[in-house]
Protein backbone atom coordinates (compact mmCIF):
# COMPACT_ATOMS: atom_id res chain seq x y z
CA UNK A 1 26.18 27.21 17.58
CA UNK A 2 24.76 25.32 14.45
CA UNK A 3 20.79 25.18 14.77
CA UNK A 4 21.10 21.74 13.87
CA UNK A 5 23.79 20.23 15.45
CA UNK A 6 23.84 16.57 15.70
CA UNK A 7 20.24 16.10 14.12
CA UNK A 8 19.79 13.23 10.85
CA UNK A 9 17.76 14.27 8.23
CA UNK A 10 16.43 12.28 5.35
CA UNK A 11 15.63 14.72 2.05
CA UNK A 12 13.23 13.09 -0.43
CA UNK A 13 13.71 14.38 -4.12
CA UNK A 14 17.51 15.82 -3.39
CA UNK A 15 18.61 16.50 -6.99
CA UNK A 16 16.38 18.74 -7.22
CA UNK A 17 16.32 22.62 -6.99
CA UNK A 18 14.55 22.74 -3.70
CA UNK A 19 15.30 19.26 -2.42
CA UNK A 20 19.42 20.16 -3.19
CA UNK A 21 19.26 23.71 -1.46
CA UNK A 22 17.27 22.43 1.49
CA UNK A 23 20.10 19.36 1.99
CA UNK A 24 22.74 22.00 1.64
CA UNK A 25 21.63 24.11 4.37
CA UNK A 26 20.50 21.49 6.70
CA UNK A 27 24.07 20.14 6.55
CA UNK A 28 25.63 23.38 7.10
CA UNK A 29 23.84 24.14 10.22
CA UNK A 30 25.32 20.60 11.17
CA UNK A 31 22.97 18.00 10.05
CA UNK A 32 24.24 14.36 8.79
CA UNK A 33 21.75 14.30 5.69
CA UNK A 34 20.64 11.04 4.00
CA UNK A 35 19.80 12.54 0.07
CA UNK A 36 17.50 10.88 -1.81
CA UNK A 37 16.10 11.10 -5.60
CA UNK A 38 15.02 8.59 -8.39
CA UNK A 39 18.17 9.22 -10.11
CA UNK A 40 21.33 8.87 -8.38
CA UNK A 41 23.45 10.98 -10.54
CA UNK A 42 21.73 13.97 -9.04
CA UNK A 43 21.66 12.93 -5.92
CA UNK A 44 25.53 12.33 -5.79
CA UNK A 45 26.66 15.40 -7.12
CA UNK A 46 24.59 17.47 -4.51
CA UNK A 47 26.34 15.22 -1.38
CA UNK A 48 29.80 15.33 -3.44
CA UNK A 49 29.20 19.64 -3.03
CA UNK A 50 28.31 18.85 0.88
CA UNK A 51 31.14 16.35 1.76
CA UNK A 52 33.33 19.00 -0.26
CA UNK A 53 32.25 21.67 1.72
CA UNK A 54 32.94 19.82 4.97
CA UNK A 55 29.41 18.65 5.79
CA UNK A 56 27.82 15.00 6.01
CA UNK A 57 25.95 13.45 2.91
CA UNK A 58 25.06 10.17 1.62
CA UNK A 59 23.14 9.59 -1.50
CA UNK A 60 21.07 6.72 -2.17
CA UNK A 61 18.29 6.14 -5.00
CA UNK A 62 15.04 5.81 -3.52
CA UNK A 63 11.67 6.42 -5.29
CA UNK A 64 9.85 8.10 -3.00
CA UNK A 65 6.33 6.57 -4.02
CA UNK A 66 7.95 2.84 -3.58
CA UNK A 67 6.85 2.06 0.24
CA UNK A 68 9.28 -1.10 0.41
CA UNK A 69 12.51 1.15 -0.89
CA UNK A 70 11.91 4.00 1.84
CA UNK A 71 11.12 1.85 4.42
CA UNK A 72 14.46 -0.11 3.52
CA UNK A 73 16.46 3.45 3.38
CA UNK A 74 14.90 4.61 6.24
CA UNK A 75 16.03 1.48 8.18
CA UNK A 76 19.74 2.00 6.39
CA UNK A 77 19.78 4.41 8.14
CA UNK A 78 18.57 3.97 11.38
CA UNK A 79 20.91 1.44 11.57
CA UNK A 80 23.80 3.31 10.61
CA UNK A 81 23.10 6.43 12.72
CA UNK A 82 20.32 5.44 15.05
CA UNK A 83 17.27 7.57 14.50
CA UNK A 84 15.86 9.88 12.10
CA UNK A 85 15.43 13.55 13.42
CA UNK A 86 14.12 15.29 10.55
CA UNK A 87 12.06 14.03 7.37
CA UNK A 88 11.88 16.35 4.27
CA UNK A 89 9.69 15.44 1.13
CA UNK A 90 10.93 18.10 -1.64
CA UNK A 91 9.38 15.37 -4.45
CA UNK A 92 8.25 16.82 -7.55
CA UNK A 93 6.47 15.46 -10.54
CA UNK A 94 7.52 17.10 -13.76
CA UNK A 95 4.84 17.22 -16.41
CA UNK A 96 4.53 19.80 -18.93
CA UNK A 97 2.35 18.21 -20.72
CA UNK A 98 -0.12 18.86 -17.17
CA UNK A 99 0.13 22.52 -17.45
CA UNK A 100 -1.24 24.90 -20.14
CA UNK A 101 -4.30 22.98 -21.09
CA UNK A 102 -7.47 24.22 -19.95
CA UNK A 103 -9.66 21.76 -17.11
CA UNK A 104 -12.44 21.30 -19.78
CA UNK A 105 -9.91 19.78 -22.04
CA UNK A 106 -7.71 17.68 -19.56
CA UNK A 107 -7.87 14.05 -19.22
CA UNK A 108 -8.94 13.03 -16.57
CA UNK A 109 -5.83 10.76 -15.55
CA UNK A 110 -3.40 13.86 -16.33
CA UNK A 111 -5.34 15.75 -14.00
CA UNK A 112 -5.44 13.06 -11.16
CA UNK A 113 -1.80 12.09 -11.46
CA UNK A 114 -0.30 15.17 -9.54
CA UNK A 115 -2.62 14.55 -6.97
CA UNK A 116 -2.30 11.26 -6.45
CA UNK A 117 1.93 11.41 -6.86
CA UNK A 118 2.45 14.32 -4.51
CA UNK A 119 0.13 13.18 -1.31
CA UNK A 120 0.68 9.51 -1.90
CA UNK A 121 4.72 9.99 -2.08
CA UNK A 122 4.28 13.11 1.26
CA UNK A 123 1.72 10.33 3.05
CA UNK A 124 4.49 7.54 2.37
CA UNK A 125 7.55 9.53 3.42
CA UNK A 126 5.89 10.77 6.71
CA UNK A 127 3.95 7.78 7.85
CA UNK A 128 7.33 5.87 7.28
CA UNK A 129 9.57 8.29 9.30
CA UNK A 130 6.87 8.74 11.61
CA UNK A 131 6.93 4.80 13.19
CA UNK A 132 10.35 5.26 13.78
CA UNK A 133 10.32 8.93 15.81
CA UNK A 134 8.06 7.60 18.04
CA UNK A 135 9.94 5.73 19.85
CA UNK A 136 11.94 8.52 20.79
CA UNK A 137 8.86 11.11 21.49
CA UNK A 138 10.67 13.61 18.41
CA UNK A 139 10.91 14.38 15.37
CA UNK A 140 10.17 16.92 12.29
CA UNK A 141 8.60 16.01 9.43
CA UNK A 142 8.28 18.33 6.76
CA UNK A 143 7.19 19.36 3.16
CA UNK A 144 7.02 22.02 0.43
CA UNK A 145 3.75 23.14 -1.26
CA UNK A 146 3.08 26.33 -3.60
CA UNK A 147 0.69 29.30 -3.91
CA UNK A 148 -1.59 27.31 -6.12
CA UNK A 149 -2.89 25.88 -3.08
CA UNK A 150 -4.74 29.11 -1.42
CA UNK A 151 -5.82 30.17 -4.78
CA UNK A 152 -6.56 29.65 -8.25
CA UNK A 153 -4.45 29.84 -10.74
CA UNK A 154 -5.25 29.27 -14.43
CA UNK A 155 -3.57 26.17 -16.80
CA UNK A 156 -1.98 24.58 -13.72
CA UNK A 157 -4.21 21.35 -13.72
CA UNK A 158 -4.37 19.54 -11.16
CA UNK A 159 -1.29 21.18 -9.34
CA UNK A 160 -3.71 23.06 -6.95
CA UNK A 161 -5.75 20.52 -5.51
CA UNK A 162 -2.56 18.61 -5.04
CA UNK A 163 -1.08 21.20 -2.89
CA UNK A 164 -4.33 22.11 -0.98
CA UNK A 165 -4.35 18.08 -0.19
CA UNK A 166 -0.57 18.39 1.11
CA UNK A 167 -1.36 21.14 3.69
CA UNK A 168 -4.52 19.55 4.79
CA UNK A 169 -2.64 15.87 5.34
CA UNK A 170 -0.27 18.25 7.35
CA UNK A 171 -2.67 19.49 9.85
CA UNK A 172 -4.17 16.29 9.58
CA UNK A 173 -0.56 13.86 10.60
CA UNK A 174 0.05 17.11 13.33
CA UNK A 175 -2.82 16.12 15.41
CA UNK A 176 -2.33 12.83 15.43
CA UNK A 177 1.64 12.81 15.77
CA UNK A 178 2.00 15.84 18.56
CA UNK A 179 0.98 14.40 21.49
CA UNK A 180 3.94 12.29 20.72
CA UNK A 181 6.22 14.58 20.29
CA UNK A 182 6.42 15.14 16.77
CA UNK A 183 5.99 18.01 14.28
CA UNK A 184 4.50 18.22 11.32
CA UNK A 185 5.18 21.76 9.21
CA UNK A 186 5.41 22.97 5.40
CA UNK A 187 6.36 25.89 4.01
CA UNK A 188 4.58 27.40 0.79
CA UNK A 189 6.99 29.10 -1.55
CA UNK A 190 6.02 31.41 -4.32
CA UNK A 191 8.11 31.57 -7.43
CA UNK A 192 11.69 31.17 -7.40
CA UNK A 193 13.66 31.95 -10.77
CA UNK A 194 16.51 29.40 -9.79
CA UNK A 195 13.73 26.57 -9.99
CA UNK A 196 12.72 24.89 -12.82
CA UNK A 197 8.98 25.04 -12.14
CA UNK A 198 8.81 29.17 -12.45
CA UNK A 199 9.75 28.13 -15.83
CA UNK A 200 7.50 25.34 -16.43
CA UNK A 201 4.36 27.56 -15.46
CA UNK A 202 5.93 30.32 -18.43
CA UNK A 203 6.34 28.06 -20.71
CA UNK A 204 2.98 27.15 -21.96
CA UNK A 205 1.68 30.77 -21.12
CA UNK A 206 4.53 32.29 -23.38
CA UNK A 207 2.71 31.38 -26.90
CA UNK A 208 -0.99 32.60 -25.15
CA UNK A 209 0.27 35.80 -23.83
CA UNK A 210 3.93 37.24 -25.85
CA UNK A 211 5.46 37.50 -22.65
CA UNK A 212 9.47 37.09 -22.76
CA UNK A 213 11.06 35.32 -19.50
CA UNK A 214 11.88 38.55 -18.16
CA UNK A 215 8.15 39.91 -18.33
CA UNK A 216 6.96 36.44 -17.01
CA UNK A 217 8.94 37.12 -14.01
CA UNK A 218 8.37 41.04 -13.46
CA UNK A 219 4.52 39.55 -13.74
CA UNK A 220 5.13 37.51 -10.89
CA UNK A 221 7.28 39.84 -8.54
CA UNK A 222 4.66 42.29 -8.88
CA UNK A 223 1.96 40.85 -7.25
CA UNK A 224 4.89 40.44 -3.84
CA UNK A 225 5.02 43.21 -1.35
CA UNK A 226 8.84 43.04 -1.78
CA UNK A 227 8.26 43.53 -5.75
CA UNK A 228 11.18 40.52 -5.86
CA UNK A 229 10.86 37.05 -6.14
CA UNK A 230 12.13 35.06 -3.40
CA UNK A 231 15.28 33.09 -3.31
CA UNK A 232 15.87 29.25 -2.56
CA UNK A 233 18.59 30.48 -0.16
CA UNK A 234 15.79 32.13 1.90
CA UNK A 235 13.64 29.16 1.44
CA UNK A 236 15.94 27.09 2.25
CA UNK A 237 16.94 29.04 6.01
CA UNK A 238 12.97 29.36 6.55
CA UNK A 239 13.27 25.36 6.32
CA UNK A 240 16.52 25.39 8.56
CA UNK A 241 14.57 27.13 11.16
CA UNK A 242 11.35 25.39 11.07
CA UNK A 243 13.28 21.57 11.63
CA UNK A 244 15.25 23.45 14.63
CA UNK A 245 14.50 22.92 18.07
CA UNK A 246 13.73 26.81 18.02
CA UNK A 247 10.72 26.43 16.46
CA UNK A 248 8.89 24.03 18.84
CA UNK A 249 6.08 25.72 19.12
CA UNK A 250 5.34 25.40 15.50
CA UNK A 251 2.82 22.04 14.18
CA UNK A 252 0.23 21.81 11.81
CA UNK A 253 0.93 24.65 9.90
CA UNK A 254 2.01 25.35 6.38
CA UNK A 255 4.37 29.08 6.31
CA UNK A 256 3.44 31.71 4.29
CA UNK A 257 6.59 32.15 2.24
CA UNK A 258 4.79 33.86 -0.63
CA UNK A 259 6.11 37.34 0.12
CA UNK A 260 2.99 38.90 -0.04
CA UNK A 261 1.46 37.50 -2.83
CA UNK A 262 -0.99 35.41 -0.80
CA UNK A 263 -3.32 36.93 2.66
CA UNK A 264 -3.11 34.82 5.54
């Protein structure tokens, strides 16, 4: 039996890495999954890989820090299917520009604008979903956050407090939203060499340091117990299982997905 049968699930920031493995999986474990991005290109070609692979996918292009344009997807559909089960914020906001310069140099509004874009956009997404599930006493609502925020990590600006902010609004929307039947769960990954933001966090340490890619990511696999680096297929079945009914004991809690790399 599918671990999702018969559950909807909306996925904020789709064409992405994370965002596009997390749909995939959701829909193979029998989720209908509304995909959602800024650009619709990306969207389409991850629910075009779904549909082909006999699942159910409909893209739209929603900005998920626009309040008016998820609240009108979200009521698509509602409308269309009748509830929302599951609501995934994968959003990301790419700016290299961010990373590589130190705190004592960075501009004040570069450093603000991750944390203002990545809790405004999770605040919107959940709040949103949130007025809808209950009515119906259930729901998941869900979001991804990264190692930067249990400790500190050099040149990342203001990536960190961004992701400590995330996992504190998710303890914070779980004890409010329980009692009425809804979770509220995240999952912190570490690095994953199929994403774009392993990458992004080389990048401006390549010049500092002579590292090639390969060293970069030996650097990084390391510091895990496994000595690996973990996948976005095993991200992305730590996410099936978390929006599953089997894991209904699980609210206000970001998982560990860090292999290691980070103490709980």
């Amino acid at each position: 039996m599918t671990m999702l049968k018969d559950k909807v699930a909306v996925v904020y920031g789709a064409g992405g890495s994370i965002g596009g493995a997390v749909a995939r999986a959701f829909a193979a474990e029998g989720a209908t999954v509304f995909l959602t991005g800024r650009r619709s290109a990306s969207v389409e070609v991850v629910a075009k890989g779904i549909a082909s692979a006999g699942g159910k996918a409909e893209a739209a292009e929603v900005d998920a820090l626009d309040e008016q344009a998820i609240d009108d997807h979200l009521q698509y559909a509602i409308d269309k299917v009748g509830r929302i089960d599951i609501s995934f914020n994968a959003v990301g906001i790419p700016n290299t520009s961010i990373l590589g310069v130190p705190l004592t140099d960075l501009d004040v509004g570069q450093f603000s604008l991750p944390i203002t874009s990545y809790v405004t956009s999770y605040f919107l997404t959940a709040r949103l979903a949130a007025r809808r599930m209950v009515a119906r006493n259930s729901g998941v609502i869900m979001t991804v956050t990264a190692l930067h925020s249990r400790t500190g990590i050099p040149l990342v600006g203001g990536y960190g407090p961004a992701m400590a902010a995330k996992e504190s609004l998710t303890r914070s929307l779980s004890a409010e939203l329980a009692p009425q039947g809804i979770r509220v769960v995240g999952l912190r990954p570490q690095a994953m060499p199929e994403t774009p933001t392993i990458r992004d966090g080389f990048e401006p340490r390549a010049k500092a340091t002579g590292m090639t890619w390969e060293q970069w990511q030996d650097f990084l696999a390391a510091k895990t117990h496994a000595r690996r680096l973990m996948t976005l297929e095993e991200l992305a079945n730590a996410a099936v299982f978390l929006a599953s009914d089997r894991a209904s004991g699980m609210t206000g809690t970001t998982v560990n997905l860090t292999m290691g790399s980070l103490d709980d």
